[in-house]
C-alpha atoms as a PDB file:
ATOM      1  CA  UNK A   1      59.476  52.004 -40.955  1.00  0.00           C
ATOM      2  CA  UNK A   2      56.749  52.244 -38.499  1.00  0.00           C
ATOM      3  CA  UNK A   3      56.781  51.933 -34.757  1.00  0.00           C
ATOM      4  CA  UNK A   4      54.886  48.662 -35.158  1.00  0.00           C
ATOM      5  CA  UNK A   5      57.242  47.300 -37.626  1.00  0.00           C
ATOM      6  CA  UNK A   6      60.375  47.873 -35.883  1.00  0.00           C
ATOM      7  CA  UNK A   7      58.649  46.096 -32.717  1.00  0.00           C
ATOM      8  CA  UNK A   8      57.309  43.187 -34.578  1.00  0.00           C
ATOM      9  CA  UNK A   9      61.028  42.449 -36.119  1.00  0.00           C
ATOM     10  CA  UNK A  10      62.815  43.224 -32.491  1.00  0.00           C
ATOM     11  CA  UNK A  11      60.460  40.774 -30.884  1.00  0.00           C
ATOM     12  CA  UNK A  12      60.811  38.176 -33.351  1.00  0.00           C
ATOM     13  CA  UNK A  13      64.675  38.305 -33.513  1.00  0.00           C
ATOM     14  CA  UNK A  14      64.045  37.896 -29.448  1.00  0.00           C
ATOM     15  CA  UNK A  15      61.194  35.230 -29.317  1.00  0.00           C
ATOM     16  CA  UNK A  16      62.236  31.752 -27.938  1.00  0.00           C
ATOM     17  CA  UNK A  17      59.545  28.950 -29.487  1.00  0.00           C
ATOM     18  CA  UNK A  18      59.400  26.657 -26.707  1.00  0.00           C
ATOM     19  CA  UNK A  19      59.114  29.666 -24.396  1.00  0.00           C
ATOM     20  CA  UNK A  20      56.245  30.858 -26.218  1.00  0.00           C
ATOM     21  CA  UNK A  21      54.649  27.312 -26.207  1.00  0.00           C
ATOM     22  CA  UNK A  22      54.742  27.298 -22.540  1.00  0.00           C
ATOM     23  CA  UNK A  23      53.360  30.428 -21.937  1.00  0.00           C
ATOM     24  CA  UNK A  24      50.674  30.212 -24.234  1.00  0.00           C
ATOM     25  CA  UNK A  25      49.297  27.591 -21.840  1.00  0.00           C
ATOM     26  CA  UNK A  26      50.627  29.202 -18.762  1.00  0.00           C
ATOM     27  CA  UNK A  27      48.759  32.500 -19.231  1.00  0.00           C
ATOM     28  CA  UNK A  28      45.933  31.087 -21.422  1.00  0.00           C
ATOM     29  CA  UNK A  29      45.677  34.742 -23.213  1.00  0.00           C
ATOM     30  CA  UNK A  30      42.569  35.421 -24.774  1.00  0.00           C
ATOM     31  CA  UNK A  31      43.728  38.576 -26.958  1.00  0.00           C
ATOM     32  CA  UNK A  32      45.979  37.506 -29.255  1.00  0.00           C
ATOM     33  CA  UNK A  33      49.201  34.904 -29.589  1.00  0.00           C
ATOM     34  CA  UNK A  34      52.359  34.948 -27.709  1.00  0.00           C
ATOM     35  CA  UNK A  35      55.297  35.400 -29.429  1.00  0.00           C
ATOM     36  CA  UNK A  36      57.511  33.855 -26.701  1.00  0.00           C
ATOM     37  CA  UNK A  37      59.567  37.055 -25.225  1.00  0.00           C
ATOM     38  CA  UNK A  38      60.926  36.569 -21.954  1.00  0.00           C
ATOM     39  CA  UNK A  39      59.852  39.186 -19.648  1.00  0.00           C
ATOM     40  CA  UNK A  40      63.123  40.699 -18.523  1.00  0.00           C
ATOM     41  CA  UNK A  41      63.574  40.949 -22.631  1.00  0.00           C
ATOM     42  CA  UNK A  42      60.493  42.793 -22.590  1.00  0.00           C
ATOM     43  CA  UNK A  43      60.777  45.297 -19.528  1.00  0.00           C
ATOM     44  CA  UNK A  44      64.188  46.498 -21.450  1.00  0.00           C
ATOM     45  CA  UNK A  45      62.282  47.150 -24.658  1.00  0.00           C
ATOM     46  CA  UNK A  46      59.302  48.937 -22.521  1.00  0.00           C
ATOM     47  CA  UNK A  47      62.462  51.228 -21.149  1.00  0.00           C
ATOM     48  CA  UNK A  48      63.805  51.822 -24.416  1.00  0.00           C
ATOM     49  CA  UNK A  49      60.461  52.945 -26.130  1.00  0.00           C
ATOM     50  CA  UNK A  50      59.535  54.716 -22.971  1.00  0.00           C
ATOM     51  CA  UNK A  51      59.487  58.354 -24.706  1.00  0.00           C
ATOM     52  CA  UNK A  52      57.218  56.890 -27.516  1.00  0.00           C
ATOM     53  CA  UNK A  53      54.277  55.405 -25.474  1.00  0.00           C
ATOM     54  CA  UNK A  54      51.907  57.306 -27.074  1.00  0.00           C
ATOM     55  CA  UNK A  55      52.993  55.913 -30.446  1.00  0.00           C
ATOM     56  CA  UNK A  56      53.012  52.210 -28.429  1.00  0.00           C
ATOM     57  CA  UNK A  57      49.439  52.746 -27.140  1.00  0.00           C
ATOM     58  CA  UNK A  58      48.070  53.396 -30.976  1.00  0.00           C
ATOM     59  CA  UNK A  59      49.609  50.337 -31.704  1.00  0.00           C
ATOM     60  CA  UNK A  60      47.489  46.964 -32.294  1.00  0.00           C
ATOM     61  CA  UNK A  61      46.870  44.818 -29.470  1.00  0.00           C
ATOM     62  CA  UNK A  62      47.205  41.644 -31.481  1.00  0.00           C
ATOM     63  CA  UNK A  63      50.081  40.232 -29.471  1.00  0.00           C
ATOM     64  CA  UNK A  64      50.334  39.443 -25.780  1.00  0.00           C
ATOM     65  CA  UNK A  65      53.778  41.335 -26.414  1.00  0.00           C
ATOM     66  CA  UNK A  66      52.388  44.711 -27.562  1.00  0.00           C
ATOM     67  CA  UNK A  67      50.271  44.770 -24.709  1.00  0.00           C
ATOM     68  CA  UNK A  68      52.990  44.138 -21.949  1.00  0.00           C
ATOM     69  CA  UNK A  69      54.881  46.637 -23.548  1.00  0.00           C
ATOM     70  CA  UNK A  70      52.242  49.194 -23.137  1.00  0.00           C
ATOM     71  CA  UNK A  71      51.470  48.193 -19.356  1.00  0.00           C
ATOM     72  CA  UNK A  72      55.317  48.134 -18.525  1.00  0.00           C
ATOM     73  CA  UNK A  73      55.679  51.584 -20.345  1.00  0.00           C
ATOM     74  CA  UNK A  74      52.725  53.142 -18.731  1.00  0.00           C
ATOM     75  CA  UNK A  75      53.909  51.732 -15.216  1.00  0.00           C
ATOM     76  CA  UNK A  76      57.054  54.195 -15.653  1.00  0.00           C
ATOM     77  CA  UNK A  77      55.039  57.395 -15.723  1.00  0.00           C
ATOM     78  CA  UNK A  78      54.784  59.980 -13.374  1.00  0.00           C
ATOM     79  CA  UNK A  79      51.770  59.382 -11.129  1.00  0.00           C
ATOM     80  CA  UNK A  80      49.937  62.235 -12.519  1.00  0.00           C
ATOM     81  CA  UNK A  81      50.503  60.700 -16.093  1.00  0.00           C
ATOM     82  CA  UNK A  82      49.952  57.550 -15.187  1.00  0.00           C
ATOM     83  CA  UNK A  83      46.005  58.002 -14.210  1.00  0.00           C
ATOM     84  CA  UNK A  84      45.393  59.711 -17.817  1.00  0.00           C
ATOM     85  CA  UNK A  85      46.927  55.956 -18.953  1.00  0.00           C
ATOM     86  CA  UNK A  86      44.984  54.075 -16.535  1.00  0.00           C
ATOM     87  CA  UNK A  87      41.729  53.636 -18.198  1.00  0.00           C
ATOM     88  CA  UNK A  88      43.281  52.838 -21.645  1.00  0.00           C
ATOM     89  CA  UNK A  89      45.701  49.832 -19.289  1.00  0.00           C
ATOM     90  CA  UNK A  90      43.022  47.963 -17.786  1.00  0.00           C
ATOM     91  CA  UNK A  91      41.315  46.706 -20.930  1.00  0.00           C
ATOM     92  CA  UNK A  92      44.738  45.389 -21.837  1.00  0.00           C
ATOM     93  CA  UNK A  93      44.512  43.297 -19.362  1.00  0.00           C
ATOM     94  CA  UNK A  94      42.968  38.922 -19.883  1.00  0.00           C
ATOM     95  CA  UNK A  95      45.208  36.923 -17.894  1.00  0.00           C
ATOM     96  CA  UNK A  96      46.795  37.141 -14.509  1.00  0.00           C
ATOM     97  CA  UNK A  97      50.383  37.414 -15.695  1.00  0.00           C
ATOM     98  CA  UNK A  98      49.702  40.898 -17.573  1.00  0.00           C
ATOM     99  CA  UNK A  99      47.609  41.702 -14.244  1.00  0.00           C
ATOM    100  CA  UNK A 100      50.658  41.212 -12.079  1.00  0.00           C
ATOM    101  CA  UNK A 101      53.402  42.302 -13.731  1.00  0.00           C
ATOM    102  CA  UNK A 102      51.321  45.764 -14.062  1.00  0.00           C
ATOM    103  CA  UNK A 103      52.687  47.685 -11.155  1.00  0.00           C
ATOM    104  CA  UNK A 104      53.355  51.081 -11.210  1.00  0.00           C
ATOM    105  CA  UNK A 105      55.622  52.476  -8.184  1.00  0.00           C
ATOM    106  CA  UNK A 106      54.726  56.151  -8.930  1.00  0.00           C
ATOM    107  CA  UNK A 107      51.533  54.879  -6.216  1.00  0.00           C
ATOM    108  CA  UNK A 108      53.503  54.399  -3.459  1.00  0.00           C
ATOM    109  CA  UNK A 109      53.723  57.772  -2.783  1.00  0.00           C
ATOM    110  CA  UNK A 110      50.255  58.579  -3.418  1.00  0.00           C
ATOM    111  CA  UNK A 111      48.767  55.908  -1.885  1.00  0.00           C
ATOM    112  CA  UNK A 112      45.507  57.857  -0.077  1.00  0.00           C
ATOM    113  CA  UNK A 113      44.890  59.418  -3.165  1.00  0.00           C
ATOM    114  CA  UNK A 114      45.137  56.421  -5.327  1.00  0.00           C
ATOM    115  CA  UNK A 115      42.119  54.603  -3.385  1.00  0.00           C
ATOM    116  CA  UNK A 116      39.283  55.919  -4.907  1.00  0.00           C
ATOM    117  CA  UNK A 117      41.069  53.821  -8.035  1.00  0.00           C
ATOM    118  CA  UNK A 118      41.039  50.654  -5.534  1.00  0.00           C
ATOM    119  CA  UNK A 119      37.347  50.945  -4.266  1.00  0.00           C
ATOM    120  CA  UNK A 120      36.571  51.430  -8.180  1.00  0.00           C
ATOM    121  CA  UNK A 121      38.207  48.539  -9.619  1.00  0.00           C
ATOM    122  CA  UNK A 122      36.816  45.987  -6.339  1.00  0.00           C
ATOM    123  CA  UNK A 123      33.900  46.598  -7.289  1.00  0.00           C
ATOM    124  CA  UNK A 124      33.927  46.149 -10.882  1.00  0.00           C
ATOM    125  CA  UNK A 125      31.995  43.507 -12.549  1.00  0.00           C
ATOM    126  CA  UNK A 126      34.755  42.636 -14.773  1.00  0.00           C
ATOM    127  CA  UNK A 127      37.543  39.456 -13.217  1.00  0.00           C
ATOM    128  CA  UNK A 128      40.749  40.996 -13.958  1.00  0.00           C
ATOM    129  CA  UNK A 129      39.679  44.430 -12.376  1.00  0.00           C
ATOM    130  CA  UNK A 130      39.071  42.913  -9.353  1.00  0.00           C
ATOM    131  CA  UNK A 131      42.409  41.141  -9.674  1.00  0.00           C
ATOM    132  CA  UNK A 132      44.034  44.092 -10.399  1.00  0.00           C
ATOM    133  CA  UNK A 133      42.789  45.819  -6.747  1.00  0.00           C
ATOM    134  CA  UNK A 134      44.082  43.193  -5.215  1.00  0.00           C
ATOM    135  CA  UNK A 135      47.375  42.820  -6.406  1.00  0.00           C
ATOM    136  CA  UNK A 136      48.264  46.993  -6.164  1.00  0.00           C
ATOM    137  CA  UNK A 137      47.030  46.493  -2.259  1.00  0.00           C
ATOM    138  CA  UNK A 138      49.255  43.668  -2.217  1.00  0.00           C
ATOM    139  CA  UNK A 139      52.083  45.738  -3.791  1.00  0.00           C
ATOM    140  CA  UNK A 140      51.928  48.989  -2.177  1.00  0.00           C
ATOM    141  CA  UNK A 141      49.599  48.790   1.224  1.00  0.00           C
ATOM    142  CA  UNK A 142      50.886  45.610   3.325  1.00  0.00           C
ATOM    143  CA  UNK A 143      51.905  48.181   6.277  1.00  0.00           C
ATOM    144  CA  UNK A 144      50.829  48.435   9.619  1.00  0.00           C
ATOM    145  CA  UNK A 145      48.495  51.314   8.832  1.00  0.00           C
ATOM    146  CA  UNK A 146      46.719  49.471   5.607  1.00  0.00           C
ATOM    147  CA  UNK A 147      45.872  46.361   7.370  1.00  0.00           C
ATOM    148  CA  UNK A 148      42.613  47.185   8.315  1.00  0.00           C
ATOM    149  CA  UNK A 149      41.551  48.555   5.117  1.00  0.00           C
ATOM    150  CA  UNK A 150      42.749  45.695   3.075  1.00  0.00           C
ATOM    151  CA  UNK A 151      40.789  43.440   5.702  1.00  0.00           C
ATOM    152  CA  UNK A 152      37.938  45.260   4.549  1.00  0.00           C
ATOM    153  CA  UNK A 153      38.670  44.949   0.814  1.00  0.00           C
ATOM    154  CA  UNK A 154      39.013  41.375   1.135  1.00  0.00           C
ATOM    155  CA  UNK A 155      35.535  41.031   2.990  1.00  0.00           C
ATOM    156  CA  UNK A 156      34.112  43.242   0.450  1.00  0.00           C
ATOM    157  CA  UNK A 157      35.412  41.811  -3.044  1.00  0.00           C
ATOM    158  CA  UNK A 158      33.445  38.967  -4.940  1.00  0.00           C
ATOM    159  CA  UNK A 159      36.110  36.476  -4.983  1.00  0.00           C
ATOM    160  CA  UNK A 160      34.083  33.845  -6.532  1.00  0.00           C
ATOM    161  CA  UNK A 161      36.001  34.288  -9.747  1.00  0.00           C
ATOM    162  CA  UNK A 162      39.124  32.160  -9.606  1.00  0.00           C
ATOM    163  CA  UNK A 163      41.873  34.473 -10.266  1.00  0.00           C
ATOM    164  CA  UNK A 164      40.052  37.262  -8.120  1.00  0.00           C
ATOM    165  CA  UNK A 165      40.254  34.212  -5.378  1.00  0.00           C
ATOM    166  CA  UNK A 166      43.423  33.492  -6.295  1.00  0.00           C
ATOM    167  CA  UNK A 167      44.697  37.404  -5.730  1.00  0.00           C
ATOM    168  CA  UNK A 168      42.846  37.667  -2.533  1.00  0.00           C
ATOM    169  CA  UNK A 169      44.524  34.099  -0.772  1.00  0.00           C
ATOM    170  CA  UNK A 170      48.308  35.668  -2.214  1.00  0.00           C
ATOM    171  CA  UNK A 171      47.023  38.795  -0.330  1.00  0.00           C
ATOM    172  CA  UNK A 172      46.348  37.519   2.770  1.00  0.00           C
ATOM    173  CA  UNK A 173      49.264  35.347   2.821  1.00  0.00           C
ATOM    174  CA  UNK A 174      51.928  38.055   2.520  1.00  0.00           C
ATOM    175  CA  UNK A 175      49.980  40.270   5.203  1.00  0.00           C
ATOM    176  CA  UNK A 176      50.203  37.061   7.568  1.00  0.00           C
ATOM    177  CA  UNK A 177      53.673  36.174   6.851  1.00  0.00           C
ATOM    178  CA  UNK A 178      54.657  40.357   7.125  1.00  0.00           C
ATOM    179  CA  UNK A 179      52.190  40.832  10.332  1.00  0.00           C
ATOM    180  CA  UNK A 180      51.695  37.405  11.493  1.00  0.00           C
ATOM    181  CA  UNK A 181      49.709  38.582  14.701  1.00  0.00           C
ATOM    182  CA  UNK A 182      47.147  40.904  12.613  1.00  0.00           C
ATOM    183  CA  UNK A 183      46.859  38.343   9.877  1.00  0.00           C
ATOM    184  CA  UNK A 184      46.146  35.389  11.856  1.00  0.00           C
ATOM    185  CA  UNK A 185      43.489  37.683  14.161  1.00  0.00           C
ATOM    186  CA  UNK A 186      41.616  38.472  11.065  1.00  0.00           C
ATOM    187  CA  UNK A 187      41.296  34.704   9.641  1.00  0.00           C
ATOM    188  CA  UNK A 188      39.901  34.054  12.960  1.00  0.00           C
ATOM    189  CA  UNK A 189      37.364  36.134  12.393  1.00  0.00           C
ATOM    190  CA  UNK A 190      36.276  33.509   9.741  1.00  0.00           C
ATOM    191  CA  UNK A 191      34.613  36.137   7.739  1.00  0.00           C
ATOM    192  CA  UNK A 192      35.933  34.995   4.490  1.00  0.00           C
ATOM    193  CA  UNK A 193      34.872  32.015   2.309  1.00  0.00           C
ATOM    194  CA  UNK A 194      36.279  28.353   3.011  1.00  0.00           C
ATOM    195  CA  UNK A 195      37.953  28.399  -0.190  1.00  0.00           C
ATOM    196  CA  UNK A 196      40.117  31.878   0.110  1.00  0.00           C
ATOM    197  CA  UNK A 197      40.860  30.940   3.836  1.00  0.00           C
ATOM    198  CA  UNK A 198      42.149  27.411   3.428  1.00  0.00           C
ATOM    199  CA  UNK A 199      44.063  28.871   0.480  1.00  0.00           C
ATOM    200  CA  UNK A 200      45.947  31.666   2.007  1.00  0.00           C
ATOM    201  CA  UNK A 201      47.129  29.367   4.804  1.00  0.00           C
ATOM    202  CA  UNK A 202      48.409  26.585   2.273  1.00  0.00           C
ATOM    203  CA  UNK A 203      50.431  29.591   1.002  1.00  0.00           C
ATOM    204  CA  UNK A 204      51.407  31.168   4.140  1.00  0.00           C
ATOM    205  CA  UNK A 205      52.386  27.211   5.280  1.00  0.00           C
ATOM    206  CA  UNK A 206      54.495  27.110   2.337  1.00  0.00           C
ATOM    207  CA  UNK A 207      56.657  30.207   2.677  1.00  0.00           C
ATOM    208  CA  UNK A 208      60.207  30.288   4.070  1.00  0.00           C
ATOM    209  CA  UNK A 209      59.184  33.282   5.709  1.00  0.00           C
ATOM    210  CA  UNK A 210      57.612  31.257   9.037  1.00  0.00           C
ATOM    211  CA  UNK A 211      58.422  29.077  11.212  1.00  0.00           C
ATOM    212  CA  UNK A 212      57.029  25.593  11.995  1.00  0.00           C
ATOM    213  CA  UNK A 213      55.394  26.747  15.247  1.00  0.00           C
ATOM    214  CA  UNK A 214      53.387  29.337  13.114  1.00  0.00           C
ATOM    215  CA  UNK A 215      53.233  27.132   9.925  1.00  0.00           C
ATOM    216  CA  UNK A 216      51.642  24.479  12.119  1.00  0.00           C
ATOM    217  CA  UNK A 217      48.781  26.581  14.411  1.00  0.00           C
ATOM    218  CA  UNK A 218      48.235  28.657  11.026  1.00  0.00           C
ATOM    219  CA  UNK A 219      47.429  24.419   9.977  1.00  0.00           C
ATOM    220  CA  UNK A 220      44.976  23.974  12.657  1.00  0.00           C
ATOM    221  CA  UNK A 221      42.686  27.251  11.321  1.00  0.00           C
ATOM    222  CA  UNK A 222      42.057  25.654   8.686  1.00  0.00           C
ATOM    223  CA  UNK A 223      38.246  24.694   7.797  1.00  0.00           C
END
């Protein structure tokens, strides 16, 4: 039996109909059909087939499933490893929730080094690139000492694609509600567009994380 074939009977004996009906429309997946494999489900299976990722990434890419698998497998590599994976990940990637579950924690500790990637993938032409910037800032670089480059990321990124605006607001938002003071300095600034602004204060408004004093003046920058 094949690597493929073993998968594709695991993940059916796993798949939950209604589940995949909502994600379908959830995720709105351009490469393929989802099975309907919750993700915890999936993350066990990437851990289990771990030592065979080579054998996962000649696999077909068919099923929104194969290609988590291959993200969340990749993700567990050394950091070294993981770049030679990188450019084989990204054009996995069509919808946000493949983009943000992709994290890999191996660039925490190489997070000068793994910039270059970053100022790459801002400027890329393609949505989910962009996206993908975004949300490794927003995973590994909300310190103190990364504020002021992410500032500049987010002033430099076309955002005018939804879920690249989208990324860029749920940025923002967790550097306000992490560094409140920095955060709301910078949105004064006003240097971003209406859209992205207004949005990462409805989020930062809506998080348990502030208080109504803040919640409220963050209200009254709004434009």
């Amino acid at each position: 039996m094949t690597l493929y074939e073993e998968l594709s009977a695991r993940l059916e004996e796993l798949k939950d109909e209604k589940y995949a009906a909502f994600n379908s429309k959830l995720i709105k997946s351009g490469g393929g059909y989802v099975i309907g494999v919750r993700v915890p489900q999936l993350r066990k299976l990437a851990g289990e087939y771990f030592p065979r990722i080579e054998e996962l990434f000649e696999m077909s890419d068919d099923r929104y499933e194969y290609r988590f698998l291959k993200l969340s497998a990749a993700a567990r590599l050394r950091y070294e490893d993981f770049l030679k994976y990188l450019p084989r990940c990204l054009p996995l990637i069509d919808n946000w929730a493949l983009c943000d579950c992709f994290s890999a924690k191996c660039i925490k500790r190489h997070r000068e080094e793994f910039k270059p990637y970053i100022e790459s993938f801002l400027t890329d032409g393609r949505e989910f690139y962009r996206r993908y910037a975004l949300t490794t800032l927003l995973s590994f670089y909300v310190e103190e000492q990364y504020l002021g480059y992410i500032f500049d990321c987010l002033e430099r990124v076309d955002r005018s694609e939804y879920y690249v605006h989208m990324a860029a607001a749920w940025l923002l938002c967790e550097v306000i509600v992490k560094h409140y003071e920095r955060g709301v300095e910078f949105l004064k600034k006003g240097t971003l567009d209406a859209a992205t602004h207004n949005k990462a204060i409805q989020k930062s408004a809506e998080s348990f994380r502030l208080d109504i004093d803040q919640k409220n003046y963050l209200k009254s920058l709004k434009r």
